[in-house]
C-alpha atoms as a PDB file:
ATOM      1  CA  UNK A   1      26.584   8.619 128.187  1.00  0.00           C
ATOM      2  CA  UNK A   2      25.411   5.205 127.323  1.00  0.00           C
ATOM      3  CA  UNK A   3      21.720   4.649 126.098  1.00  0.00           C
ATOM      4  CA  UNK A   4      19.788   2.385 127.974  1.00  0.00           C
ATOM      5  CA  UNK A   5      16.616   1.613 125.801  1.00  0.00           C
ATOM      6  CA  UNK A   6      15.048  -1.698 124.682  1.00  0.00           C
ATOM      7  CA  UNK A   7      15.873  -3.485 121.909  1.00  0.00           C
ATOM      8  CA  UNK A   8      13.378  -2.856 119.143  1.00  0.00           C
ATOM      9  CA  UNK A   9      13.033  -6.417 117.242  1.00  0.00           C
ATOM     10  CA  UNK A  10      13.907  -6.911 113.822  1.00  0.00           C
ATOM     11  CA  UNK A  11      11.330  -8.775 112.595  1.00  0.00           C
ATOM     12  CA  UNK A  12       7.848  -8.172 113.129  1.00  0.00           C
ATOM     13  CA  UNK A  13       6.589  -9.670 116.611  1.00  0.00           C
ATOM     14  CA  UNK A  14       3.642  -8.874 118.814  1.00  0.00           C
ATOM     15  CA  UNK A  15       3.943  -6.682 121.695  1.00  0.00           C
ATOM     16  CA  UNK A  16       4.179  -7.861 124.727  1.00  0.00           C
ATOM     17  CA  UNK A  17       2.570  -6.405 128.156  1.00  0.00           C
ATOM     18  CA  UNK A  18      -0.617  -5.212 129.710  1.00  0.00           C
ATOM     19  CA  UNK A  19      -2.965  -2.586 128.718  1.00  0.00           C
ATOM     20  CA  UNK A  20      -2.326   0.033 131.422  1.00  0.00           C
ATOM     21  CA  UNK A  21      -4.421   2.503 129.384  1.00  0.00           C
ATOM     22  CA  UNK A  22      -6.327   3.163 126.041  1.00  0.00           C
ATOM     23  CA  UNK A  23      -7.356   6.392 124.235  1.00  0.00           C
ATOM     24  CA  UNK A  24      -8.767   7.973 121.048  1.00  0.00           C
ATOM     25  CA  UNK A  25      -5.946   9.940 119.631  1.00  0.00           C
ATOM     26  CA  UNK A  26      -2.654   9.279 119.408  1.00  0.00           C
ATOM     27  CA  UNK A  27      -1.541  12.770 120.947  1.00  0.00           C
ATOM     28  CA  UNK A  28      -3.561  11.452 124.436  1.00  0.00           C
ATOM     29  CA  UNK A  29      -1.618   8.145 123.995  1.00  0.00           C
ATOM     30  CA  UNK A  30       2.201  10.617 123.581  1.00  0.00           C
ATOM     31  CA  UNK A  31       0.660  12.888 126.198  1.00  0.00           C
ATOM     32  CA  UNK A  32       0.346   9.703 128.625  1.00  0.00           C
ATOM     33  CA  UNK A  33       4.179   8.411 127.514  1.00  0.00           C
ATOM     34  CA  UNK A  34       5.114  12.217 128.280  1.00  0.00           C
ATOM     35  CA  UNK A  35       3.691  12.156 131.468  1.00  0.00           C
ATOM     36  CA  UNK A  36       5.306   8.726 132.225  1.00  0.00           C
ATOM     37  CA  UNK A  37       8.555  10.187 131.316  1.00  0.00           C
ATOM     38  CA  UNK A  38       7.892  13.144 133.878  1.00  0.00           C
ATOM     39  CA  UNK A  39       7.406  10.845 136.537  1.00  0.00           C
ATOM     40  CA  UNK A  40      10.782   9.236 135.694  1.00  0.00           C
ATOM     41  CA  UNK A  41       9.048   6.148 135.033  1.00  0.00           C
ATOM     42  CA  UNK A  42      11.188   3.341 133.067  1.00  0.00           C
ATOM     43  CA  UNK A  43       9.634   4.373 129.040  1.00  0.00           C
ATOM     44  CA  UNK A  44      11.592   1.628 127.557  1.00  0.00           C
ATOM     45  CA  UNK A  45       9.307  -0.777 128.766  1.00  0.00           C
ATOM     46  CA  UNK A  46       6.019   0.931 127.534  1.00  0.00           C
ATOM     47  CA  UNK A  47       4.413   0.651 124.009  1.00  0.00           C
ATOM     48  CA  UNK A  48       1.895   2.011 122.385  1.00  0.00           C
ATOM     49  CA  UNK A  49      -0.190   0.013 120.148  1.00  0.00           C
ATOM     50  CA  UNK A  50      -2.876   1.205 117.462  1.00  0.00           C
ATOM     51  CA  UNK A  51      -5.784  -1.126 116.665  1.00  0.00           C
ATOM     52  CA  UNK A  52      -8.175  -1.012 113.735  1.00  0.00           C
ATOM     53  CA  UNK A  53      -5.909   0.664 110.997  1.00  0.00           C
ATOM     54  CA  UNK A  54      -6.880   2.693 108.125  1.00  0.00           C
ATOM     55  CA  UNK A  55      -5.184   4.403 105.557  1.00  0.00           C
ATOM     56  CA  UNK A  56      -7.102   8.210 105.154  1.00  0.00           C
ATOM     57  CA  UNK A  57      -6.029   9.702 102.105  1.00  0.00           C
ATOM     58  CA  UNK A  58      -7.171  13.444 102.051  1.00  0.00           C
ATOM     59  CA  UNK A  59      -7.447  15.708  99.089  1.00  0.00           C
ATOM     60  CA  UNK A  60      -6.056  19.091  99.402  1.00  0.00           C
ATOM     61  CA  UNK A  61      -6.485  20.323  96.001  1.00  0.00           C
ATOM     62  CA  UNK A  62      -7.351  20.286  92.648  1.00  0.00           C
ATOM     63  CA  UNK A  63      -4.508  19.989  89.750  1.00  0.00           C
ATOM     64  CA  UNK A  64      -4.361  22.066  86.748  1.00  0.00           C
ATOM     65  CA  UNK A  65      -1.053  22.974  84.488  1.00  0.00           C
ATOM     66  CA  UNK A  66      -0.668  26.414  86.099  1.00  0.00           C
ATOM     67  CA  UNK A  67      -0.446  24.469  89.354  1.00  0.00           C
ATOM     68  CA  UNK A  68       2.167  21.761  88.338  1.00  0.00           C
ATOM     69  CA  UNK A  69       4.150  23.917  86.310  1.00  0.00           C
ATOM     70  CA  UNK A  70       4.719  26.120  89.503  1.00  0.00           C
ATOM     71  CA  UNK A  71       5.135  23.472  91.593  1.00  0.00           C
ATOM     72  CA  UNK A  72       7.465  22.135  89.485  1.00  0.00           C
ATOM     73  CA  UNK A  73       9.326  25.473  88.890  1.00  0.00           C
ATOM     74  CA  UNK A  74       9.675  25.893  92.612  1.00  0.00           C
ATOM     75  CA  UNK A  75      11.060  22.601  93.324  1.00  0.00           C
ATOM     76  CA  UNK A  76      13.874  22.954  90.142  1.00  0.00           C
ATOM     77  CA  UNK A  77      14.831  26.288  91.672  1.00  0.00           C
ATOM     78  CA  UNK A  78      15.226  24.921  95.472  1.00  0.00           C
ATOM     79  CA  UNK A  79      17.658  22.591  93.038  1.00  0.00           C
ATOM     80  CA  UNK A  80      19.288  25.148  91.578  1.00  0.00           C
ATOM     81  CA  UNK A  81      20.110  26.493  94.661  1.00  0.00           C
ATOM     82  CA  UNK A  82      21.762  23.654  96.266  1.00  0.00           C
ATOM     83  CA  UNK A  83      23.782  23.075  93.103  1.00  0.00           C
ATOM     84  CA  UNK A  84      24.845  26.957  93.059  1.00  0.00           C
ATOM     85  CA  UNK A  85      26.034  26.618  96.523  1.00  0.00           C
ATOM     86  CA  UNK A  86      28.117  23.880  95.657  1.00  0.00           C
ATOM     87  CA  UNK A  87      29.576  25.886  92.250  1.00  0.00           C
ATOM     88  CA  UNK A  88      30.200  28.707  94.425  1.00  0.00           C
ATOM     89  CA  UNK A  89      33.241  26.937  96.292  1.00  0.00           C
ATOM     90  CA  UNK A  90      34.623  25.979  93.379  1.00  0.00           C
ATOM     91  CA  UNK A  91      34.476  30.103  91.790  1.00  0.00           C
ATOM     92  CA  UNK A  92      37.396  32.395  91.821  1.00  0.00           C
ATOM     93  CA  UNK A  93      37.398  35.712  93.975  1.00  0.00           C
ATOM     94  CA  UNK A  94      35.590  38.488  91.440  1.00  0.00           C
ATOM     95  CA  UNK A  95      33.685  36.192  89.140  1.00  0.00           C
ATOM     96  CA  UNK A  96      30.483  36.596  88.572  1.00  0.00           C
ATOM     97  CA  UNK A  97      27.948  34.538  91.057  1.00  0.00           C
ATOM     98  CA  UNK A  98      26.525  31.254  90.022  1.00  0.00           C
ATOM     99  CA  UNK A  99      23.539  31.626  91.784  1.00  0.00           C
ATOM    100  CA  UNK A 100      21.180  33.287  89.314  1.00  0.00           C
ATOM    101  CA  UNK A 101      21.795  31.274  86.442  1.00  0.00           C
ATOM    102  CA  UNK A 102      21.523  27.766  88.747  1.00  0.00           C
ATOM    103  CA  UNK A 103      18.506  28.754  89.619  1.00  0.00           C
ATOM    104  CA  UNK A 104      16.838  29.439  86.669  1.00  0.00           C
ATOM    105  CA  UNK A 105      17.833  26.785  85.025  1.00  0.00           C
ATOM    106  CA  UNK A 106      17.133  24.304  87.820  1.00  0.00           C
ATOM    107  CA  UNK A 107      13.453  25.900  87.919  1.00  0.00           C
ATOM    108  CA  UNK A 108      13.131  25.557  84.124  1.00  0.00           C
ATOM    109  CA  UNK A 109      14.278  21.940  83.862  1.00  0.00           C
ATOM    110  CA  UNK A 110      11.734  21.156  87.150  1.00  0.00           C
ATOM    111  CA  UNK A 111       8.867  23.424  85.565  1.00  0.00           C
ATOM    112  CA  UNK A 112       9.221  21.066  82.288  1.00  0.00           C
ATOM    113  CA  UNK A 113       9.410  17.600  83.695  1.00  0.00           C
ATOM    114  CA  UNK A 114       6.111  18.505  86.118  1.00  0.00           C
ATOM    115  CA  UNK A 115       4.436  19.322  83.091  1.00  0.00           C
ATOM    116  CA  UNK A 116       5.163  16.694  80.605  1.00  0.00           C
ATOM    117  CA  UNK A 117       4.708  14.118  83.889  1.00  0.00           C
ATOM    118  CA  UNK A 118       1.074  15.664  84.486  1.00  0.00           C
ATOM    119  CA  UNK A 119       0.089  15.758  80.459  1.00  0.00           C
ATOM    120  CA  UNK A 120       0.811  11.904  80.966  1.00  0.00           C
ATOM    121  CA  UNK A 121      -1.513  11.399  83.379  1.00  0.00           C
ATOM    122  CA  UNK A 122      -3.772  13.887  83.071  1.00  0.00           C
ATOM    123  CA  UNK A 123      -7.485  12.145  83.357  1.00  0.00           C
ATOM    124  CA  UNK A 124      -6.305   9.688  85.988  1.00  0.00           C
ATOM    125  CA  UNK A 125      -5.475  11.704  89.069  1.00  0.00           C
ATOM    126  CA  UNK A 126      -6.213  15.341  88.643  1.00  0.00           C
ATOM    127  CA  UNK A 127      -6.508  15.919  92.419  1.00  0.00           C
ATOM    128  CA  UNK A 128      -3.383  16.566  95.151  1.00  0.00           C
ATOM    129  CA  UNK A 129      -3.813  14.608  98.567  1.00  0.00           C
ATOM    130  CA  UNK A 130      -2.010  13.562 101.691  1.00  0.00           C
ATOM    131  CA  UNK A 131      -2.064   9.707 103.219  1.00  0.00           C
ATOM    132  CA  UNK A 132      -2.124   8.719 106.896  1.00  0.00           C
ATOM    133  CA  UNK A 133      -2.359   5.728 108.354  1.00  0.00           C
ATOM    134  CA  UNK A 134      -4.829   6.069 111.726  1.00  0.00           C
ATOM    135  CA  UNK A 135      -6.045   3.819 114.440  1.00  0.00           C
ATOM    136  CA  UNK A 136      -9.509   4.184 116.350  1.00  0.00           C
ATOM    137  CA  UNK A 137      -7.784   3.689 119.402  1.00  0.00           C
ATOM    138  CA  UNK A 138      -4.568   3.628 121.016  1.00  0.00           C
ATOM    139  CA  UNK A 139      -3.431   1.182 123.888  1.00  0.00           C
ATOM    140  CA  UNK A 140      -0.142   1.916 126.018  1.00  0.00           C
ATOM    141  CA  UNK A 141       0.995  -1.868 126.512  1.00  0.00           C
ATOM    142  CA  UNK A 142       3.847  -1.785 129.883  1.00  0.00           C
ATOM    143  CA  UNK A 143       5.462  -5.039 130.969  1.00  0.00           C
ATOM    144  CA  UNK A 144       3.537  -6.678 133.856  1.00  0.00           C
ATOM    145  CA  UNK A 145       6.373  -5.832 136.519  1.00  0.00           C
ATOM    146  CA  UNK A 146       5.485  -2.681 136.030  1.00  0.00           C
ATOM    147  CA  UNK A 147       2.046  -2.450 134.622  1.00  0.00           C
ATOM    148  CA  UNK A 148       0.976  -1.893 138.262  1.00  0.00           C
ATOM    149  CA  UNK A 149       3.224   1.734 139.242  1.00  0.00           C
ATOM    150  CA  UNK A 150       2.305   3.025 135.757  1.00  0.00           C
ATOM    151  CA  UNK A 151      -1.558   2.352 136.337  1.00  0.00           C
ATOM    152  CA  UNK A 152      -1.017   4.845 139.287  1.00  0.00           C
ATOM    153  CA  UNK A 153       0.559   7.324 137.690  1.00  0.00           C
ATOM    154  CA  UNK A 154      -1.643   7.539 135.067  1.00  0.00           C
ATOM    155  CA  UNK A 155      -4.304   8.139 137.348  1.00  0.00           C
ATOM    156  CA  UNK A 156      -3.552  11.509 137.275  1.00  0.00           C
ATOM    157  CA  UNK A 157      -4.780  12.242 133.069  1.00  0.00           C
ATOM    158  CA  UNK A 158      -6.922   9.559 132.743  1.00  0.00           C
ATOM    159  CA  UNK A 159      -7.476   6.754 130.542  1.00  0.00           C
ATOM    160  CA  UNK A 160      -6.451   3.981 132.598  1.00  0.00           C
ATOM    161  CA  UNK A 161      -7.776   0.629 132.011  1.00  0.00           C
ATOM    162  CA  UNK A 162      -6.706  -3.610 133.544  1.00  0.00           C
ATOM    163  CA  UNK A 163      -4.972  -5.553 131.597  1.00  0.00           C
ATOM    164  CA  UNK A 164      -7.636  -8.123 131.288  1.00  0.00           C
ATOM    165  CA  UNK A 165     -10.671  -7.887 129.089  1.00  0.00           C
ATOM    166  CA  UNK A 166     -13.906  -7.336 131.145  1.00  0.00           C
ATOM    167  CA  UNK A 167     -16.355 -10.452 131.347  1.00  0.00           C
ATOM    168  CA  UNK A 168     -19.909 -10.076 130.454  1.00  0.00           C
ATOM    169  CA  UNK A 169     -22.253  -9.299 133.179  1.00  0.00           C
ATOM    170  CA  UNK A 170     -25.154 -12.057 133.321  1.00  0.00           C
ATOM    171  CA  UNK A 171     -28.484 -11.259 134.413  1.00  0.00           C
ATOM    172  CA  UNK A 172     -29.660 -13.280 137.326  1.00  0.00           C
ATOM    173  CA  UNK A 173     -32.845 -15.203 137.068  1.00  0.00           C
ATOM    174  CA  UNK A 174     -36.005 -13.357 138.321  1.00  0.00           C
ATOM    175  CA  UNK A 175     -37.211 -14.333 141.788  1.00  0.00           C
ATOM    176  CA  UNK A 176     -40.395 -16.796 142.041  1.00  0.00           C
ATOM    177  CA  UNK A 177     -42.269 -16.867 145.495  1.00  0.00           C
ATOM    178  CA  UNK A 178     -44.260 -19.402 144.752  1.00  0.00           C
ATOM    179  CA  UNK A 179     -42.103 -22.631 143.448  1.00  0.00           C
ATOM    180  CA  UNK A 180     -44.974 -24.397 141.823  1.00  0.00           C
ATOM    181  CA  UNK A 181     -46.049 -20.980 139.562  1.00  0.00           C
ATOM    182  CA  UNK A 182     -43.063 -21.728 137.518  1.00  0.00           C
ATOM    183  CA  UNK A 183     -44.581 -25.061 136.181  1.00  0.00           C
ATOM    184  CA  UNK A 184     -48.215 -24.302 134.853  1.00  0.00           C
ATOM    185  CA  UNK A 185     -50.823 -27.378 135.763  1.00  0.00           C
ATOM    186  CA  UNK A 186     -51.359 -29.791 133.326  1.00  0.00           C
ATOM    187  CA  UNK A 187     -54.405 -29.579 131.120  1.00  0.00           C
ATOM    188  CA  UNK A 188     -57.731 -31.018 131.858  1.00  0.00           C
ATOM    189  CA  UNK A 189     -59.046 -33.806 129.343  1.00  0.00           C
ATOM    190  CA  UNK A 190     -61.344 -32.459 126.827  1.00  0.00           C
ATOM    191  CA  UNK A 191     -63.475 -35.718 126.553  1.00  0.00           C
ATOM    192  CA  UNK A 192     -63.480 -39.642 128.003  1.00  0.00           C
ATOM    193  CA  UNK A 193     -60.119 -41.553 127.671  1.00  0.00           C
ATOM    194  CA  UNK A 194     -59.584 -43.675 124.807  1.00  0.00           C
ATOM    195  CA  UNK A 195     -60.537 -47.021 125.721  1.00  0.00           C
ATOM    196  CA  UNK A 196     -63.536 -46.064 128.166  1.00  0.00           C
ATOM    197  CA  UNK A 197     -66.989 -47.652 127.442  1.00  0.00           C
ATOM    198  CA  UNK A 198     -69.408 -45.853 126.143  1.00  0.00           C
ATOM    199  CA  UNK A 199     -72.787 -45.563 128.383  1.00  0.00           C
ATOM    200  CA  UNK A 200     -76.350 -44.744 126.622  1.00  0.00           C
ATOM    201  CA  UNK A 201     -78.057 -42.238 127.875  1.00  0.00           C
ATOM    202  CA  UNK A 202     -81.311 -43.448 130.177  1.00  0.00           C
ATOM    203  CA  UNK A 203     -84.600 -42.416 128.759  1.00  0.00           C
ATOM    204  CA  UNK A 204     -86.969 -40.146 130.856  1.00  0.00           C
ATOM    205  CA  UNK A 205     -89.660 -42.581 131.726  1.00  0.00           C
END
């Protein structure tokens, strides 16, 4: 069965399409592709896009050299194993398993190396974490033939937004009745004009 999906781009480009629909978690932007795919909408032509990254590192633990070296002994031994597996094919009928002796020596070399590494850095990073890159909200960009038919399915959960960006709403002016009370009168003269002649006052006779 051939696959008929869209051609993801090499190099980076912008994506392309109208925002049928934005939301706060990524698992409401999947649970809108999912429903999408339900409705045997086209997928290929949807993306989702996640604006105003971050990179959340968050610490799950404290290190100490009981904690590396078992950490490291446990990884050496998952080691072990694999490599015991692979001597195992090679062993005659009767022999004595290679199993044991991979794994402790896998776990010893790995319980070693974890704690030289840590004594190393010990002062720098005594702490275990776990890095994510998150977005503060996710858009689900479809091509505009489409945008239209996925807008109404996605009725259904929500979230649905145009593809344009909303213009600010302007206030309209505040009504006047009277015309002339929005231009005060001009104020009266406090004394004579300049220029004016200047008349005595006439003496009581």
């Amino acid at each position: 069965m051939a696959f008929t999906g869209s051609r993801v781009p090499r190099t980076p480009t912008p994506p392309q399409g109208e925002t049928v629909a934005s939301y706060a978690t990524y698992l409401e932007a999947q649970k809108a592709v999912d429903h999408l795919a339900e409705k045997a909408f086209a997928v290929q032509l949807v993306t989702i896009v996640g604006t105003d990254l971050r990179m959340v590192e968050r610490v799950t633990g404290r290190l100490s050299y009981p904690r590396v070296a078992l950490g490291g002994f446990v990884s050496g031994a998952w080691f072990g194993l694999f490599v015991g597996l692979l001597l195992s094919l090679f062993t005659a009928p009767g022999s004595s398993s290679p199993f044991i002796p991979a794994i402790l020596i896998g776990g010893a070399f790995g319980l070693l190396f974890s704690v030289i590494t840590y004594s190393f850095s010990r002062g720098r990073r005594d702490f275990t974490s776990s890095s994510q890159i998150v977005a503060s909200s996710y858009a689900v960009l479809c091509r505009t033939e489409q945008a239209h038919k996925a807008r109404e399915l996605l009725r259904e959960i929500g979230g649905v937004q145009s593809g344009w960006p909303a213009r600010p709403a302007v206030a309209p002016p505040a009504p006047v009745s009277d015309p002339r009370a929005a231009y005060p009168p001009p104020a009266a003269p406090s004394g004579p004009p300049s220029g004016a002649p200047t008349v005595p006052p006439v003496a009581p006779q």
